[in-house]
Protein backbone atom coordinates (compact mmCIF):
# COMPACT_ATOMS: atom_id res chain seq x y z
CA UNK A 1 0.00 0.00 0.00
CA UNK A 2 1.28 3.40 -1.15
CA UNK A 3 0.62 6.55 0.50
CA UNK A 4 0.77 9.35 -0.96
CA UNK A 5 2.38 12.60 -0.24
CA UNK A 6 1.50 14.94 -2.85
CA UNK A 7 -1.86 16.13 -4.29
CA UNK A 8 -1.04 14.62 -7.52
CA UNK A 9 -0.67 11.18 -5.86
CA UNK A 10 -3.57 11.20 -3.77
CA UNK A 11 -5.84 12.06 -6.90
CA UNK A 12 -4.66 9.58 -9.02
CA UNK A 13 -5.30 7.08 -5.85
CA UNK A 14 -8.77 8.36 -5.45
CA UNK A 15 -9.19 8.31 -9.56
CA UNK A 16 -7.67 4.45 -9.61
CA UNK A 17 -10.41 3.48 -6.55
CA UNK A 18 -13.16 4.41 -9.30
CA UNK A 19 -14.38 7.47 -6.85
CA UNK A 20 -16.35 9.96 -8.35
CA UNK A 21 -16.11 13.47 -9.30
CA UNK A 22 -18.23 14.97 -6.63
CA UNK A 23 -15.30 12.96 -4.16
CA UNK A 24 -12.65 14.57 -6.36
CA UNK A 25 -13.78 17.81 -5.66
CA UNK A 26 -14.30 17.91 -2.35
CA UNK A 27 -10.89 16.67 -1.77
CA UNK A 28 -8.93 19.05 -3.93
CA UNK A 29 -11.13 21.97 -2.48
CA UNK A 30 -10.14 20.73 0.74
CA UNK A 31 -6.25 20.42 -0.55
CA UNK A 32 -6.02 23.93 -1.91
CA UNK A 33 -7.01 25.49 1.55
CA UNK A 34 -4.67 23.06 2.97
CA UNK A 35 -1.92 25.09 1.06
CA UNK A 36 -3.48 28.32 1.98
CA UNK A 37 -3.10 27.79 5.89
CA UNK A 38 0.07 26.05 5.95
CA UNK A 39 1.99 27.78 3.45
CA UNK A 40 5.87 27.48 4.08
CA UNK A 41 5.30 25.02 7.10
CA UNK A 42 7.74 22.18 7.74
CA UNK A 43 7.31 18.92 9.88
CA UNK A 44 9.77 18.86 12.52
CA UNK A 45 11.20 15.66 9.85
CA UNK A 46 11.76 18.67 7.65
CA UNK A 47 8.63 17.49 5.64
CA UNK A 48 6.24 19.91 3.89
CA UNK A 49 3.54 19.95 6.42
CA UNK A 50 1.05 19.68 3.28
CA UNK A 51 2.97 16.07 2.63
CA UNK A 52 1.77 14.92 5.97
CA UNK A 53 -1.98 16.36 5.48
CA UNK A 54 -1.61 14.67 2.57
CA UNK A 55 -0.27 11.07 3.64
CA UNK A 56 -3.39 11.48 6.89
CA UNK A 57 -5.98 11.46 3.69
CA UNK A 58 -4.57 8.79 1.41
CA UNK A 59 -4.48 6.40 4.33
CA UNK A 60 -8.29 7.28 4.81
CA UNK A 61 -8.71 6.77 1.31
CA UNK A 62 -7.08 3.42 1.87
CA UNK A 63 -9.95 2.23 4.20
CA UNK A 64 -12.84 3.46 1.96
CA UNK A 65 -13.69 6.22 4.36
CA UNK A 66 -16.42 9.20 2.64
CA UNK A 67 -14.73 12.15 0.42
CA UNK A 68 -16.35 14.65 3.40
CA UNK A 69 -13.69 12.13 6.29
CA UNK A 70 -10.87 12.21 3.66
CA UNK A 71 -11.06 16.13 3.81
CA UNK A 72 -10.91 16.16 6.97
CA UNK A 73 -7.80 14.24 7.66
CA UNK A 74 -6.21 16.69 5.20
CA UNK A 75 -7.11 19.72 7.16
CA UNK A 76 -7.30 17.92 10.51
CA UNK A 77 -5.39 20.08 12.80
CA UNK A 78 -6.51 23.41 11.47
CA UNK A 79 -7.77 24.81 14.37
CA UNK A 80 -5.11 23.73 16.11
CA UNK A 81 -2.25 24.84 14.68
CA UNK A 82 -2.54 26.84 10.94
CA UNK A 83 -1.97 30.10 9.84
CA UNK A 84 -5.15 32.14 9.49
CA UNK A 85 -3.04 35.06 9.83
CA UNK A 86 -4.96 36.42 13.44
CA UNK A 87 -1.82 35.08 15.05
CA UNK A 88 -3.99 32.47 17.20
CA UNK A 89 -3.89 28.78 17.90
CA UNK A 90 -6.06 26.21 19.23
CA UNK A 91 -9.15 28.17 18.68
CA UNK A 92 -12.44 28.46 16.41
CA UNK A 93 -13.84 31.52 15.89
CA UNK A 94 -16.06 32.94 13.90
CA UNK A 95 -13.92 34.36 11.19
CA UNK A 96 -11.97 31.25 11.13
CA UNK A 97 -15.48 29.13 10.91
CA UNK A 98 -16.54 31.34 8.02
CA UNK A 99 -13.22 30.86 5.87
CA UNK A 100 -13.30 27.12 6.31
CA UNK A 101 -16.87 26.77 5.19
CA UNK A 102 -16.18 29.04 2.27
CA UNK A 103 -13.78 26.72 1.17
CA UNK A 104 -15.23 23.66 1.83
CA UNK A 105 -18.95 23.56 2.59
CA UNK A 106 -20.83 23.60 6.44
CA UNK A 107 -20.04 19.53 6.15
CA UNK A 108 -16.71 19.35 6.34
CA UNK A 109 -16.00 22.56 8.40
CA UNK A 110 -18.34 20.70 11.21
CA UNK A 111 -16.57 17.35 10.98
CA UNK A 112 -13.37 19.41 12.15
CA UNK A 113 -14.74 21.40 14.79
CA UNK A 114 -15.92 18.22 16.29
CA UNK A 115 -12.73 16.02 15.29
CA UNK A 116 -11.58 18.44 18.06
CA UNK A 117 -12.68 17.05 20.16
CA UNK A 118 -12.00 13.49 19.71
CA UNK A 119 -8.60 13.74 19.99
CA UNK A 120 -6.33 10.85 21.74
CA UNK A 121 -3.41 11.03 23.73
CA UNK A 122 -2.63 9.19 26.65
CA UNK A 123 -4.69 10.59 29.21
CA UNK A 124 -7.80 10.17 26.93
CA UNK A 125 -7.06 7.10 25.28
CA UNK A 126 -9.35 4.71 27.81
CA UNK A 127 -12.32 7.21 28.16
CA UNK A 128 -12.10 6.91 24.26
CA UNK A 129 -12.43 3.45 23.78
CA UNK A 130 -15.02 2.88 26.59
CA UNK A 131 -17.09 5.22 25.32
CA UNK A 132 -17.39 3.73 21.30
CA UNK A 133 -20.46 1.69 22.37
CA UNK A 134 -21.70 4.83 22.57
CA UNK A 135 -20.35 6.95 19.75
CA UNK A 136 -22.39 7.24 16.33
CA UNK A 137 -20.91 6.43 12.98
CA UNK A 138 -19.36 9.92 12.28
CA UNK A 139 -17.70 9.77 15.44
CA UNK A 140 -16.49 6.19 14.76
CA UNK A 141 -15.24 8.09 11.50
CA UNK A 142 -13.40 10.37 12.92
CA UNK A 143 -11.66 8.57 15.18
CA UNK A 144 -10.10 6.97 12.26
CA UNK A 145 -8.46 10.51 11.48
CA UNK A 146 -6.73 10.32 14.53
CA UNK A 147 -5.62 6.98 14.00
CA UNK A 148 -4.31 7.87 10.74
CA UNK A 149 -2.28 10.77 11.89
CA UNK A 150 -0.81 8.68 14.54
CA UNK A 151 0.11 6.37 11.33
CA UNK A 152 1.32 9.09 8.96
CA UNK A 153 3.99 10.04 11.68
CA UNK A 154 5.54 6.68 11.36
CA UNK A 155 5.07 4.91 7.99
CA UNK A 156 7.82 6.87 6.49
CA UNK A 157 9.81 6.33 9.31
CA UNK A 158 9.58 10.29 9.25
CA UNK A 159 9.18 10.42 13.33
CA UNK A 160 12.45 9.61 13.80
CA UNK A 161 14.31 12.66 11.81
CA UNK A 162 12.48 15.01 14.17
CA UNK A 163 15.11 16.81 15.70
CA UNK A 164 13.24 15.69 19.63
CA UNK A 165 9.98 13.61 19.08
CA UNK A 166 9.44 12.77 22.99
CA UNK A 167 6.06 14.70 22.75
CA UNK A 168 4.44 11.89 20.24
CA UNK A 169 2.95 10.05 22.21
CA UNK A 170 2.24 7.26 19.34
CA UNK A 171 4.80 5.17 20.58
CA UNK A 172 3.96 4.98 24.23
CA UNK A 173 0.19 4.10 23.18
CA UNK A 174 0.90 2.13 20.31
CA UNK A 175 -0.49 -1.23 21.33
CA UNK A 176 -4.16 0.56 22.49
CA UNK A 177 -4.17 2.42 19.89
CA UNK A 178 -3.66 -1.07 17.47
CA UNK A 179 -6.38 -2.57 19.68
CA UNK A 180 -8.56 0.72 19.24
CA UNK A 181 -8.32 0.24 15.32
CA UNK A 182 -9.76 -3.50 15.65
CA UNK A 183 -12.46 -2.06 17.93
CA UNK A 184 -13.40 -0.12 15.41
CA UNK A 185 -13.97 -2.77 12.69
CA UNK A 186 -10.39 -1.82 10.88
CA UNK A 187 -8.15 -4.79 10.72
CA UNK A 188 -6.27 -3.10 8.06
CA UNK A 189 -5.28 0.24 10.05
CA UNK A 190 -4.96 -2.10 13.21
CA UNK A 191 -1.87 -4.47 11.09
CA UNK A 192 -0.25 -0.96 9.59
CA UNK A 193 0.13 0.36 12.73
CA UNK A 194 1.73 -2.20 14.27
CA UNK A 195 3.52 -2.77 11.21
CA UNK A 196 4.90 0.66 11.20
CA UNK A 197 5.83 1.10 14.95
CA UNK A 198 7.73 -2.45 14.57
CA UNK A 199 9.80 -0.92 11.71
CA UNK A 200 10.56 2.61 13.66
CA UNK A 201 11.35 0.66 16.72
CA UNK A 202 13.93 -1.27 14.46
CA UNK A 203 15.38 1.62 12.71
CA UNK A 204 18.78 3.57 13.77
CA UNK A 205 18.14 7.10 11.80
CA UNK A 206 21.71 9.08 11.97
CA UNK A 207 21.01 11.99 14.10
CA UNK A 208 23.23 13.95 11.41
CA UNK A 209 19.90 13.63 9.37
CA UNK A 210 17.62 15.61 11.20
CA UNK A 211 17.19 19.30 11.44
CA UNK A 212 20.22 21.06 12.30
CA UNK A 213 17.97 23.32 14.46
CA UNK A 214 17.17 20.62 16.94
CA UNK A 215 13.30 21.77 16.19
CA UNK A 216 10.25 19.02 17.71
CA UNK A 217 7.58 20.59 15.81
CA UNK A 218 6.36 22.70 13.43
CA UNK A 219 8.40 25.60 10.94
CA UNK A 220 7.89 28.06 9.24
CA UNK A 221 10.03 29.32 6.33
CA UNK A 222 9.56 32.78 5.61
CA UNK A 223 10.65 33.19 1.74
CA UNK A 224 13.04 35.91 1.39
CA UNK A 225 11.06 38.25 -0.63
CA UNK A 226 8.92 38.46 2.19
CA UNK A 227 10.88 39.28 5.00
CA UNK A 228 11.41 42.80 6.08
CA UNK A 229 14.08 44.65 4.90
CA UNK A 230 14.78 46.69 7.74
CA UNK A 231 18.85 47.60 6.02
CA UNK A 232 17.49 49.75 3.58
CA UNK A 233 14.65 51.23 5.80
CA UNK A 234 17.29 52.42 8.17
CA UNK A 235 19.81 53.97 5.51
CA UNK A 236 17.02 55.84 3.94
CA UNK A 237 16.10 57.31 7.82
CA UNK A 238 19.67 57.75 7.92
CA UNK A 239 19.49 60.09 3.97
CA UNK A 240 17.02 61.61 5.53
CA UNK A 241 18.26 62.57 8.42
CA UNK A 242 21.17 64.25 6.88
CA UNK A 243 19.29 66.63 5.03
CA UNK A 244 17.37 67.99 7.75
């Protein structure tokens, strides 16, 4: 199984599955604000954060999930950590709603307000899966986003160029979170996963590989033509100046 990690991969796995052009659609609208809200963003692996967006919705694909679920795990964190330019994180508001929805209809925009709330980590992780008797099938859903994104992290092996990883958790949770994709009626996602953690935790990644900036999360690269050139701001103060 393949994931992909560019736009151009993950339509031509969508096209090859026989999905049709309604799904299309909603998944490049969904990839082009992906590039909007991340632009110049790299993985702490030194990956364009698109790639990883990316590789969440191709392994949704993977398992036959809706077009509206393989949006989402493109844009999953986007209330968590993009750039909408109000210099925020970890918030929805109403401006933020409005943009989303704009892009990508009411039904996707809803699946990720709730999606945050779904999250796992480790001090969530049982409440999660003792509570699935009780969750409907978009919850059930979405919980395979998170499952995915734990995935994506590892299937490249891509965790371990992070310059410090110790806040994934993935590793630490692996075998619940292997159990929570059986649980969930995904044998497939359940044998990846443990697939992938077995091949990170056998893997020796020279630390002369990662970034040289030591960085455990997200970057962003600010192109050149876009930074402020604050040299020839002062010299013209400075020519001014003089003449006074």
């Amino acid at each position: 199984m393949q994931i992909a990690q560019t736009n151009i991969q993950l339509y031509n796995q969508l096209r090859a599955a026989g999905r049709p052009l309604d799904d299309l659609v909603t998944v490049h609208r969904a990839y082009e604000l992906l590039t909007r809200l991340y632009p110049g963003y790299y993985q702490a692996d030194g990956k364009p954060f698109v790639a990883h967006g990316v590789g969440v919705a191709s392994v949704l694909a993977w398992l036959d999930q809706p077009a509206e679920i393989v949006a989402v795990g493109l844009l999953h964190n986007v209330y968590g950590n993009a750039d909408f330019g109000d210099g925020r994180r970890f918030v929805v508001t109403p401006a933020r709603a409005r943009l989303v929805r704009e892009a990508v209809g009411d039904p996707v925009e809803g699946l990720l307000r709730r999606f945050r709330d779904l999250r796992i980590g480790a001090d969530t992780l049982h409440r999660v899966r003792s509570s699935l008797p009780e969750l409907d099938e978009t919850d059930r859903r979405l919980l395979l986003v998170e499952l995915a994104d734990h995935l994506e992290k590892y299937v490249d092996l891509g965790v371990l160029y992070f310059g410090n990883h110790d806040w994934v958790e993935t590793e630490r949770i692996g075998p619940d979170l292997v159990a929570l994709a059986r649980e969930l009626g995904e044998p497939r996602l359940a044998e990846m996963l443990e697939s992938a953690l077995a091949s990170a935790a056998a893997a020796d990644v020279p630390p002369e590989l990662r970034p040289s900036d030591g960085r455990s999360v997200l970057k962003l690269e600010v192109p050149r033509s876009c930074r402020r050139r604050l040299l020839p701001r002062l010299r013209r103060r400075a020519r001014r100046a003089l003449r006074r």
